[in-house]
C-alpha atoms as a PDB file:
ATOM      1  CA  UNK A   1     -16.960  -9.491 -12.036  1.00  0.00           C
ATOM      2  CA  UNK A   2     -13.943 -10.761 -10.410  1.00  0.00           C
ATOM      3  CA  UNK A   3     -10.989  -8.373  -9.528  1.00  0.00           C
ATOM      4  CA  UNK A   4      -7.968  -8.574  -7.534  1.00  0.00           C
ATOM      5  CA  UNK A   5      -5.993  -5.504  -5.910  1.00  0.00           C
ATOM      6  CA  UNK A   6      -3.062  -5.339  -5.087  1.00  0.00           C
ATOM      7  CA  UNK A   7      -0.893  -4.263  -2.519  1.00  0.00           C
ATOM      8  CA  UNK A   8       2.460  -1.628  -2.164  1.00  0.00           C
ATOM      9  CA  UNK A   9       5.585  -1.199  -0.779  1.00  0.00           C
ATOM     10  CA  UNK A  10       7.370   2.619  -0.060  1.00  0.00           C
ATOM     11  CA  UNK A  11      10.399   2.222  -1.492  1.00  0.00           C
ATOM     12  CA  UNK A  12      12.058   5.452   1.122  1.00  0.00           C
ATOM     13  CA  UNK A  13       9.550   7.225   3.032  1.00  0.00           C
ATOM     14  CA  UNK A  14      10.528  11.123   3.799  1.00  0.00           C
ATOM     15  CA  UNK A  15       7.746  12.963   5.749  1.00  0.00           C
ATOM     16  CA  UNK A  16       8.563  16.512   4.863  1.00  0.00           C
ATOM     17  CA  UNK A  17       5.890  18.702   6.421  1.00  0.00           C
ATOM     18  CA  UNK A  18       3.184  18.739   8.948  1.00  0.00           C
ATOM     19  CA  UNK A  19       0.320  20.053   6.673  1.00  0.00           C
ATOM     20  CA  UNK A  20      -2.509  22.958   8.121  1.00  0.00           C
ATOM     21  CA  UNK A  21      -5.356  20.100   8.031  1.00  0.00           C
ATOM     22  CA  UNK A  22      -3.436  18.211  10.197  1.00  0.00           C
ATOM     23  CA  UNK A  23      -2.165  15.857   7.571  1.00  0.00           C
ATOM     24  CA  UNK A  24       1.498  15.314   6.473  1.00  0.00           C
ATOM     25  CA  UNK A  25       3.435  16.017   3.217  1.00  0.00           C
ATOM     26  CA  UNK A  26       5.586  13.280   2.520  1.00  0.00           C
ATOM     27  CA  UNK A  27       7.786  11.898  -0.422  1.00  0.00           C
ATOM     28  CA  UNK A  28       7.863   8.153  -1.386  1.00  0.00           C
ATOM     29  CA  UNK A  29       8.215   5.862  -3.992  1.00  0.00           C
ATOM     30  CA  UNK A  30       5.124   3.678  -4.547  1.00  0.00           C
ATOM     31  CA  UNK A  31       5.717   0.378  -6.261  1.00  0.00           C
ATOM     32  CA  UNK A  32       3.094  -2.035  -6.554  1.00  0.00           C
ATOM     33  CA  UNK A  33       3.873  -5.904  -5.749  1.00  0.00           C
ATOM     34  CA  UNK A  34       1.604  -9.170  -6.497  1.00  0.00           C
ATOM     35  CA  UNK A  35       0.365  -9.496  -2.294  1.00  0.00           C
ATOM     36  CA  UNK A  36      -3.509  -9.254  -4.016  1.00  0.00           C
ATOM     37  CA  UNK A  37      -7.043  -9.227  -2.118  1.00  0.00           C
ATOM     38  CA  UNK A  38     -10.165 -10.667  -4.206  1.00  0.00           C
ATOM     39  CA  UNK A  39     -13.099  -8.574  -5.021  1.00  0.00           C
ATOM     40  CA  UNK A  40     -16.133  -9.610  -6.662  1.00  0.00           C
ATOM     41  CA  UNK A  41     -19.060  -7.795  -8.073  1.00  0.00           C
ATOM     42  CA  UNK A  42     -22.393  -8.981  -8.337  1.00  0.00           C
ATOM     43  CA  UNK A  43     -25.939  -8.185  -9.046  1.00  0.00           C
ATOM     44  CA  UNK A  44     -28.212  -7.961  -6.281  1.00  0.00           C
ATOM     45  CA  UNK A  45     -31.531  -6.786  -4.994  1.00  0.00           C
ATOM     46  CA  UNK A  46     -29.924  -4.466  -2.002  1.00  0.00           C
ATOM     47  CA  UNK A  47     -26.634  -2.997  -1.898  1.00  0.00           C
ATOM     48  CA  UNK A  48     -24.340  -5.381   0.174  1.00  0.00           C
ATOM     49  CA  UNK A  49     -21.139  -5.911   1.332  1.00  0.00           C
ATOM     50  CA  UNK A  50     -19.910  -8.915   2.771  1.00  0.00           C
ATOM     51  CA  UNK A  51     -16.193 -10.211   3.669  1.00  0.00           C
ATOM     52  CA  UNK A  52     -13.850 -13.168   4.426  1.00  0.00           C
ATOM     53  CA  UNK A  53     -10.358 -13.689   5.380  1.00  0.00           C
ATOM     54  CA  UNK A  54      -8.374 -11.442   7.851  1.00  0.00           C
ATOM     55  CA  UNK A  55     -10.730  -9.638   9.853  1.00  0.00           C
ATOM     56  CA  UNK A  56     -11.251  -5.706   8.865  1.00  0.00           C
ATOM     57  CA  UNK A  57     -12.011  -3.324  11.650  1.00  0.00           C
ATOM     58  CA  UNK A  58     -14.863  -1.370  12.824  1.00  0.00           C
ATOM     59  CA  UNK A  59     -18.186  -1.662  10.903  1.00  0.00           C
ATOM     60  CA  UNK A  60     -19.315  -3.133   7.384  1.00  0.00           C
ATOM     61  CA  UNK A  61     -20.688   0.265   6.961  1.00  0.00           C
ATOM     62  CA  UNK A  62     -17.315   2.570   7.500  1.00  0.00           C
ATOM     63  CA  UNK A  63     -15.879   0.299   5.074  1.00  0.00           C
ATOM     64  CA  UNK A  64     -13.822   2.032   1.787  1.00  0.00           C
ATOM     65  CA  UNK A  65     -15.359  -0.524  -1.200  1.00  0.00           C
ATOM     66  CA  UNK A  66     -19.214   0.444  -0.082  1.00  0.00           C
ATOM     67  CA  UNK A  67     -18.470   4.080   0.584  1.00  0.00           C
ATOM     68  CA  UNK A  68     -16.634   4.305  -2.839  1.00  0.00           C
ATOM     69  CA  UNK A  69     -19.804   2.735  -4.433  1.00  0.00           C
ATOM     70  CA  UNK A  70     -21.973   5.160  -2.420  1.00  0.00           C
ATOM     71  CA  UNK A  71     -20.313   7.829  -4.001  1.00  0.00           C
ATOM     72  CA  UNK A  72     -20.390   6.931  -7.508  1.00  0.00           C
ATOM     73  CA  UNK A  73     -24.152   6.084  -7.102  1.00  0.00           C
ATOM     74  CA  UNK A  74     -24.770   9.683  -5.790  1.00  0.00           C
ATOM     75  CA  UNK A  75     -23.262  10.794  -9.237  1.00  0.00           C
ATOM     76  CA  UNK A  76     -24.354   8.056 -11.087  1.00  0.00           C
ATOM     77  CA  UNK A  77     -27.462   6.331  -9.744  1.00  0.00           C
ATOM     78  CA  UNK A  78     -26.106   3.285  -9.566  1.00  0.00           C
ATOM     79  CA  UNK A  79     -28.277  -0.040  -8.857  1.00  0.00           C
ATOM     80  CA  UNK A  80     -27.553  -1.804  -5.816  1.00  0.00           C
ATOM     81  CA  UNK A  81     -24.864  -4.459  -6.049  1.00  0.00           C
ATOM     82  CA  UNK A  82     -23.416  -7.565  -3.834  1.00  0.00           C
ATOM     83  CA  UNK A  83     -19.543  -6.611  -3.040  1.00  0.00           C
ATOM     84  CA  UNK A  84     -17.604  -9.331  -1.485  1.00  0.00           C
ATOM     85  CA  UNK A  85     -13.915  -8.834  -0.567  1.00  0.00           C
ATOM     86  CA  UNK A  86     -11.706 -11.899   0.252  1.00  0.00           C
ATOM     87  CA  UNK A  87      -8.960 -10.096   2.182  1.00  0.00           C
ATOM     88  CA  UNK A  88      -5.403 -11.580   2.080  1.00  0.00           C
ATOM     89  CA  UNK A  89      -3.273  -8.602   2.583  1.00  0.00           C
ATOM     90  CA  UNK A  90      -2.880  -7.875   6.078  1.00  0.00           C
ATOM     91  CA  UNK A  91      -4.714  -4.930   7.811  1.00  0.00           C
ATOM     92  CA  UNK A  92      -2.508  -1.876   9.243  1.00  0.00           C
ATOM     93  CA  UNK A  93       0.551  -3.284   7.796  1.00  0.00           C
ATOM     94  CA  UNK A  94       1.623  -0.530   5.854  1.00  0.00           C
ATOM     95  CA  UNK A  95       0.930  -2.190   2.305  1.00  0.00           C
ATOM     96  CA  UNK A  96      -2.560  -0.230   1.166  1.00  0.00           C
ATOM     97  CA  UNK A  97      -4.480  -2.874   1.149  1.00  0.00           C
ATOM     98  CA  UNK A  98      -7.660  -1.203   2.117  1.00  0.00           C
ATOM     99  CA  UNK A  99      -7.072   1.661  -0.691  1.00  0.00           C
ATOM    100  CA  UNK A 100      -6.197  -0.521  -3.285  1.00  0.00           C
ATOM    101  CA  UNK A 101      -9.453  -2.264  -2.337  1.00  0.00           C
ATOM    102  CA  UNK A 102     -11.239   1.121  -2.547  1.00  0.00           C
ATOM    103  CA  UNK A 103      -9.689   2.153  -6.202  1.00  0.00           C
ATOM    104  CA  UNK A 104     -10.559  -1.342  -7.430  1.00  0.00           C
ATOM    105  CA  UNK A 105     -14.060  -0.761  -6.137  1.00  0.00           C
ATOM    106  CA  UNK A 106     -13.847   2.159  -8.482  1.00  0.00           C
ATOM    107  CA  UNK A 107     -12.308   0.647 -11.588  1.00  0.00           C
ATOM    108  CA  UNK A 108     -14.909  -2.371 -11.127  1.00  0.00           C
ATOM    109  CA  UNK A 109     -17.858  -0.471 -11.264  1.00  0.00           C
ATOM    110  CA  UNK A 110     -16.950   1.620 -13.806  1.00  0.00           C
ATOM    111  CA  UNK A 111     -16.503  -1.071 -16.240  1.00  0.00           C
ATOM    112  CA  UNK A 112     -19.012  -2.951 -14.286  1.00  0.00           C
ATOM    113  CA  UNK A 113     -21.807  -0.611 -15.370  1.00  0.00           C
ATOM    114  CA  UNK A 114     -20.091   0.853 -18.806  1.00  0.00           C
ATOM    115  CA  UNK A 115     -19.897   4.350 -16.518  1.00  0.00           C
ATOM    116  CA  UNK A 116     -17.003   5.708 -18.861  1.00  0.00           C
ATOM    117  CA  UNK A 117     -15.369   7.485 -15.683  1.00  0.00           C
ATOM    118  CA  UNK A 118     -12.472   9.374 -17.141  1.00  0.00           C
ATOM    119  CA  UNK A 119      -8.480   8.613 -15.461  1.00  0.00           C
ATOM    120  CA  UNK A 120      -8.695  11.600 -14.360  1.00  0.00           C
ATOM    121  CA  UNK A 121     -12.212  11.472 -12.769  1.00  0.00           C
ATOM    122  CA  UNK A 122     -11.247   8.374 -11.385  1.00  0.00           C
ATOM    123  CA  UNK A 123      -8.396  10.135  -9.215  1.00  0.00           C
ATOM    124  CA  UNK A 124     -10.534  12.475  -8.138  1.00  0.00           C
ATOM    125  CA  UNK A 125     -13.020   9.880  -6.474  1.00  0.00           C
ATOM    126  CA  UNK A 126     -10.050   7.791  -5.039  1.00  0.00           C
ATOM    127  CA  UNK A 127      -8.313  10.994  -3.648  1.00  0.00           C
ATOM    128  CA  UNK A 128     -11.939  11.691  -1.665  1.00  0.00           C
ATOM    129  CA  UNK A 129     -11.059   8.424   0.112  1.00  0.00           C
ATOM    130  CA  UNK A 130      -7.483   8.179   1.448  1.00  0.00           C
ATOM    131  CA  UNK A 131      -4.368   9.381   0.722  1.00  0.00           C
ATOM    132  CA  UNK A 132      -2.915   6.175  -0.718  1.00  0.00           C
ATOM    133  CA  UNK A 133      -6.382   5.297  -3.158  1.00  0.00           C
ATOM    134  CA  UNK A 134      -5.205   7.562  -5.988  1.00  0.00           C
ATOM    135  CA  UNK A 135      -1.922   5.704  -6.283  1.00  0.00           C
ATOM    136  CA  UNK A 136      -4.321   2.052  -7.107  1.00  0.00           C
ATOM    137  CA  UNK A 137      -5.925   3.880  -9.952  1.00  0.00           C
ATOM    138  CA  UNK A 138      -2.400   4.750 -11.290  1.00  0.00           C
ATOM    139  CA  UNK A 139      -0.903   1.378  -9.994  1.00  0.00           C
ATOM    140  CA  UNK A 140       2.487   2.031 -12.000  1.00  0.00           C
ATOM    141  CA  UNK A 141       5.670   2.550 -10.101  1.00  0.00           C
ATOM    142  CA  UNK A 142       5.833   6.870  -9.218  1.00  0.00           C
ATOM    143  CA  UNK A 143       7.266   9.177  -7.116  1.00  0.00           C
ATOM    144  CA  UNK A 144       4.400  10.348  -4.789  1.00  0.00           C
ATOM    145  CA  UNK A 145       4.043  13.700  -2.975  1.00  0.00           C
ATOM    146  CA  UNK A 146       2.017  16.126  -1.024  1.00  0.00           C
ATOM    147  CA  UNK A 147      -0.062  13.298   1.175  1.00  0.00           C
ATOM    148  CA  UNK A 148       0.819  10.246  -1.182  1.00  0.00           C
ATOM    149  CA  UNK A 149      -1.757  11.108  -3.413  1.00  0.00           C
ATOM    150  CA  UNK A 150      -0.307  13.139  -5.783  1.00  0.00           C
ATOM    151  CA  UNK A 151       2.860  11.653  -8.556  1.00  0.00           C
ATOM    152  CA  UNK A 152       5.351  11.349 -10.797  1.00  0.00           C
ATOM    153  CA  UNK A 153       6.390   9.337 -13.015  1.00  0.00           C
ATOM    154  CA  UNK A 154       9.972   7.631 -11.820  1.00  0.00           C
ATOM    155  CA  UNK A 155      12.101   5.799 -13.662  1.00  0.00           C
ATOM    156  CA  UNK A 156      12.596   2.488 -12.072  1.00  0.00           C
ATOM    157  CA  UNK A 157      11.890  -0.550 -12.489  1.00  0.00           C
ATOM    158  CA  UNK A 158      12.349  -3.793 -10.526  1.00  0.00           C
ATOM    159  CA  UNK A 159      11.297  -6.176 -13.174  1.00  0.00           C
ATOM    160  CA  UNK A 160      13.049  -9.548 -12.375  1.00  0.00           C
ATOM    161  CA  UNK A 161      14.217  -8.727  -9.255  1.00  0.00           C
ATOM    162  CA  UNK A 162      12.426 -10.919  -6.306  1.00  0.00           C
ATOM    163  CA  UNK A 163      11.163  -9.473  -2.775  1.00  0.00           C
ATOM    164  CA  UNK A 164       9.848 -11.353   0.068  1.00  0.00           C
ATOM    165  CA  UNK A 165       7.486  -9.610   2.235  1.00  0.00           C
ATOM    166  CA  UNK A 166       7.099 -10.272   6.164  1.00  0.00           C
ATOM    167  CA  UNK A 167       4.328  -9.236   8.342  1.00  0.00           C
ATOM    168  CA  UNK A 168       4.058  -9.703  12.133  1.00  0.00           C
ATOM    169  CA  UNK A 169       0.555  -9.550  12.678  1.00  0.00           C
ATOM    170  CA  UNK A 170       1.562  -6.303  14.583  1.00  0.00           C
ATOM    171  CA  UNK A 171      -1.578  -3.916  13.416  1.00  0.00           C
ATOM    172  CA  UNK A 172      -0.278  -0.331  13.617  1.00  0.00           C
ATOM    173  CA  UNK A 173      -2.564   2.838  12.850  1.00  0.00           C
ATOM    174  CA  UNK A 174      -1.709   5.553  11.051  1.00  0.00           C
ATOM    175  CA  UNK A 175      -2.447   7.922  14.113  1.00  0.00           C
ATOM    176  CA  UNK A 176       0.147   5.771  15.998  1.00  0.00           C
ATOM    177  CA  UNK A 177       2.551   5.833  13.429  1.00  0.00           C
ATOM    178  CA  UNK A 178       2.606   9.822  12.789  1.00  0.00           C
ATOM    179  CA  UNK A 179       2.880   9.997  16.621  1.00  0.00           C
ATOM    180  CA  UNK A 180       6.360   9.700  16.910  1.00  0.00           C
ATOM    181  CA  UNK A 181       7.811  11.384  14.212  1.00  0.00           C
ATOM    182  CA  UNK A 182       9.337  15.050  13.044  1.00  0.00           C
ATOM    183  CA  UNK A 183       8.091  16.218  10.129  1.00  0.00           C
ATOM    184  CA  UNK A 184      11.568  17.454   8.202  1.00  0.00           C
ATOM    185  CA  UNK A 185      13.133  17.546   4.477  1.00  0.00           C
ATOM    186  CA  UNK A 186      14.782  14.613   3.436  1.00  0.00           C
ATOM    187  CA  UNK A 187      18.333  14.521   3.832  1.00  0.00           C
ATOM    188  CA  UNK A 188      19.244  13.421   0.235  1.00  0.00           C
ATOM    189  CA  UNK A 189      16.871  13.682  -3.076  1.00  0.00           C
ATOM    190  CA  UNK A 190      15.017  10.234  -2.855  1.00  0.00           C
ATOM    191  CA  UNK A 191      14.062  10.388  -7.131  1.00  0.00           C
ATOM    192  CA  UNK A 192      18.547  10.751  -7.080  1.00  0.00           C
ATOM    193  CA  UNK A 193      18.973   7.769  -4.488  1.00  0.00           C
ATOM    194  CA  UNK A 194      16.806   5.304  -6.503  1.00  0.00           C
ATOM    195  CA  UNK A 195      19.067   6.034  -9.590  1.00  0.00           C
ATOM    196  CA  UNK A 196      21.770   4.222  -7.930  1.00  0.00           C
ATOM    197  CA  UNK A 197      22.196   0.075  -7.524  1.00  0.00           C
ATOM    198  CA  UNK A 198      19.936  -1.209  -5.615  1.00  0.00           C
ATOM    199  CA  UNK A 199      22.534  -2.642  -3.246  1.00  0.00           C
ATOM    200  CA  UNK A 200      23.482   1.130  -2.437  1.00  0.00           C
ATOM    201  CA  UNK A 201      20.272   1.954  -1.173  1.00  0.00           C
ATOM    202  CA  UNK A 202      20.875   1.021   2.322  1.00  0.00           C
ATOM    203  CA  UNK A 203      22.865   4.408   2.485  1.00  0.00           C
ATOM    204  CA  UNK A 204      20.507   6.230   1.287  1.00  0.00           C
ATOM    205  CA  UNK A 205      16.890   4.939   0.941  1.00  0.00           C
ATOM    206  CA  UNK A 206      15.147   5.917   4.070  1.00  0.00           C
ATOM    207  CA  UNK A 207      11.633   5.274   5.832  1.00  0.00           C
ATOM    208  CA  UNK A 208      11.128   8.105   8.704  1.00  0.00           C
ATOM    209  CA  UNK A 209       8.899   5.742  10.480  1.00  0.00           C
ATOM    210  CA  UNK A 210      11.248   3.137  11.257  1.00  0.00           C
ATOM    211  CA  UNK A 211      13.577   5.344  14.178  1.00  0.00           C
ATOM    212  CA  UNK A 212      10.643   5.420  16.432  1.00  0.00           C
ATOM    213  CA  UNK A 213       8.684   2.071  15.200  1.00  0.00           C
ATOM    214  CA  UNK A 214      11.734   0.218  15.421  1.00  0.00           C
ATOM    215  CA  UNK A 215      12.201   1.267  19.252  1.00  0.00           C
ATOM    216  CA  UNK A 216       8.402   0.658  20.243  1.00  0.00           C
ATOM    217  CA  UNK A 217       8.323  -2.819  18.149  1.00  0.00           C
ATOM    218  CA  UNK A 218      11.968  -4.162  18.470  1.00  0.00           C
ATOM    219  CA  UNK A 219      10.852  -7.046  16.563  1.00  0.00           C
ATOM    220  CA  UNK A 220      10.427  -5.425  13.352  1.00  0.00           C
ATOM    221  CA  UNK A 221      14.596  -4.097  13.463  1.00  0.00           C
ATOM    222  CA  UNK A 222      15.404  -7.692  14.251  1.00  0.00           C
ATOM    223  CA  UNK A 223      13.436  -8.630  10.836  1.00  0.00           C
ATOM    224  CA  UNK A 224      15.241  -6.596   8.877  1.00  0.00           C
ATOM    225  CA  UNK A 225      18.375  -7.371   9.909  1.00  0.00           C
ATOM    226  CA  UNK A 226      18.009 -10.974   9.756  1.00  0.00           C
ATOM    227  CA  UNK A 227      16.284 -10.058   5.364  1.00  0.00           C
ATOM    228  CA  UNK A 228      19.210  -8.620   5.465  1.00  0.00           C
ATOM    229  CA  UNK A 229      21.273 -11.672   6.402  1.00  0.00           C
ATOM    230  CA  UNK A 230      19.478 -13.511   4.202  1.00  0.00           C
ATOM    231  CA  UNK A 231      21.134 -12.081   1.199  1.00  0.00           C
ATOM    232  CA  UNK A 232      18.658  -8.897   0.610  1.00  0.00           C
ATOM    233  CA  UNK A 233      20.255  -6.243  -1.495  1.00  0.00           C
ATOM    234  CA  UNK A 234      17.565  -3.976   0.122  1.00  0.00           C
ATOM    235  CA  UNK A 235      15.724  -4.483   2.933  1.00  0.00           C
ATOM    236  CA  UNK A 236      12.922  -1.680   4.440  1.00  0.00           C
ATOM    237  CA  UNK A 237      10.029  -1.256   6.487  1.00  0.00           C
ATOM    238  CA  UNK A 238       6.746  -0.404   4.307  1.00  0.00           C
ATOM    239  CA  UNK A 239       4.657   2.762   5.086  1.00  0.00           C
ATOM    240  CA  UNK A 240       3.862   3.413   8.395  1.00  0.00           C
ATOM    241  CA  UNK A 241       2.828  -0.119   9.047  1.00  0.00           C
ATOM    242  CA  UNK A 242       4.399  -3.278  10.513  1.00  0.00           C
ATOM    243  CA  UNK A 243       5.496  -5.404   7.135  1.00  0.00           C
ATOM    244  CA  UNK A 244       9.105  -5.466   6.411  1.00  0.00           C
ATOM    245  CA  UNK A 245      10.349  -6.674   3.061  1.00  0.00           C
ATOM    246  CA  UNK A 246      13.652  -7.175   1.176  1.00  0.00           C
ATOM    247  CA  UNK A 247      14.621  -7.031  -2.620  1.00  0.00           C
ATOM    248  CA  UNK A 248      16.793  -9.455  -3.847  1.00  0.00           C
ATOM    249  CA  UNK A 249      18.730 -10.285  -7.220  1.00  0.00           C
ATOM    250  CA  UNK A 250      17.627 -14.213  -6.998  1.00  0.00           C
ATOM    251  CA  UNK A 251      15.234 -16.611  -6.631  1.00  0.00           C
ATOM    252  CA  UNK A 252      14.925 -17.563  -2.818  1.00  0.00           C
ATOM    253  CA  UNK A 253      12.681 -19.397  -0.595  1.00  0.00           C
ATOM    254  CA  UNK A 254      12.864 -17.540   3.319  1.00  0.00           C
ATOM    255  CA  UNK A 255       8.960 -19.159   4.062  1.00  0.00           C
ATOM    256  CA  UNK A 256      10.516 -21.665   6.720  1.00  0.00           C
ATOM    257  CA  UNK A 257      12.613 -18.536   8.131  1.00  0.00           C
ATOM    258  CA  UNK A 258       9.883 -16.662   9.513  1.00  0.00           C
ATOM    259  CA  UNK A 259       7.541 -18.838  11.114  1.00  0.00           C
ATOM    260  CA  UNK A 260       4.997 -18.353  11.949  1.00  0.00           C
ATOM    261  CA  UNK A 261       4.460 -14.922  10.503  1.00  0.00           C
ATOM    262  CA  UNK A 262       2.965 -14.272   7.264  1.00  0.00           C
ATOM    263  CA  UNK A 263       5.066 -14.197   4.104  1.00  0.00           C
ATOM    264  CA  UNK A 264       4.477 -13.324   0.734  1.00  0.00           C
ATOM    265  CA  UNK A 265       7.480 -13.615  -1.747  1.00  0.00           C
ATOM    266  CA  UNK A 266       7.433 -13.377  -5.568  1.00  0.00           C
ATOM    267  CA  UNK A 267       9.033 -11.790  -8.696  1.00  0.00           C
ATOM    268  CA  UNK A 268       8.632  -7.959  -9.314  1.00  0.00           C
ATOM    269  CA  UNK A 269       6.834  -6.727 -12.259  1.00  0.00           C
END
């Protein structure tokens, strides 16, 4: 079996409240885009996992796809299968990657062994593994709260419009990210903002990470101004990682702008 998951941008990123278990509430609109790993499920003798592409960190073992088939095997007994992910979307670079490769771990092997995991079973396991896995399960546009893992359902939709995503190749961490910010409410109500043209969401569509990011990695501001020159109607940092993208009402080709980073453009679904 042969899947492929996707990647996310925050369209405005508010992080609202430092949280008792150390975590942080935030508000965001997750939207998914076409930036796509490959993951491919096979039978096997022992349970392995095995990858290509942009290097992950740390162990095989601490991986999210074999410790989201670990836990459906302790529930389900699962026999031992041959993951290997082909990884395309770039690593700490605020796009999900690594959740949506975890919730697509969990959709495969549910079909994968006709398991018959409920939605809402299947948001439980996800939400066990990151705050941004629930959202892959979902993988709809929403308005996501408490740590990202929790939604609503927003009307908005992109469809048509084209976006052109840049990464750096500058990994950033969570822990790094969350370092340098103040937890506060929003200034305006983000689910009101995204009502309004797109074009008008430079006034008004945020991402809290960017003040201090911006200042530590002065490369990412100068990427989104120069999205912005390019025509963008909307340009933003994504998450709390280093990938900067910008939406924009036409066909456009910006590869040969942004050498030698790594671009992804395409049409919005």
């Amino acid at each position: 079996m042969l899947v492929f998951p996707n990647a996310k941008i925050n369209i405005g990123l508010n992080i609202v409240e430092k949280r008792s278990d150390g975590f942080h509430n935030i508000e965001s609109c997750f939207y998914p885009v076409g930036w796509t790993d490959a993951l491919e499920v096979t039978d096997s003798g022992e349970l392995l996992f095995e990858s290509d592409g942009i290097a992950i960190p740390g162990n095989n073992s601490d991986n999210l796809c074999l410790k989201a088939y670990k836990m459906l095997s302790d529930d389900y007994q699962l026999a031992p299968v041959k993951l290997h992910l082909l990884k395309s979307i770039p690593v700490g670079a605020g796009l999900g990657g690594g959740s949506s490769d975890a919730a697509f771990t969990i959709k495969a092997l549910n079909q994968y062994f006709n398991l018959h995991i409920s939605f809402e079973k299947q948001l439980e396991y996800a939400r066990r593994l990151g705050s941004d896995c629930a959202f892959f399960i979902l993988n709809e546009p929403a308005y996501c709260f408490e740590k990202g893992d929790h939604f609503e359902d927003i009307d908005l939709s992109l469809k048509g419009k084209r976006i052109v995503m840049v990464n750096p190749g500058i990994h950033i961490s969570t822990i790094e990210a969350y370092a340098g910010v103040v937890a506060k409410p929003g200034e305006s109500d983000l689910r009101n903002a995204l009502k309004l043209p797109v074009s008008e969401w430079k006034f008004q569509v945020k991402n809290d990470f960017e003040a201090t990011l911006f200042r530590k990695y002065p490369l990412l501001e100068e990427l989104k101004t120069k999205i912005y020159e390019c025509g963008a109607e909307y340009a933003s940092m994504s998450g709390s990682g280093s990938t900067i993208f910008g939406i924009f009402d036409q066909e456009i080709n910006l590869r040969s702008h942004f050498k030698p980073f790594m671009v992804w453009q395409g049409f919005l679904k």
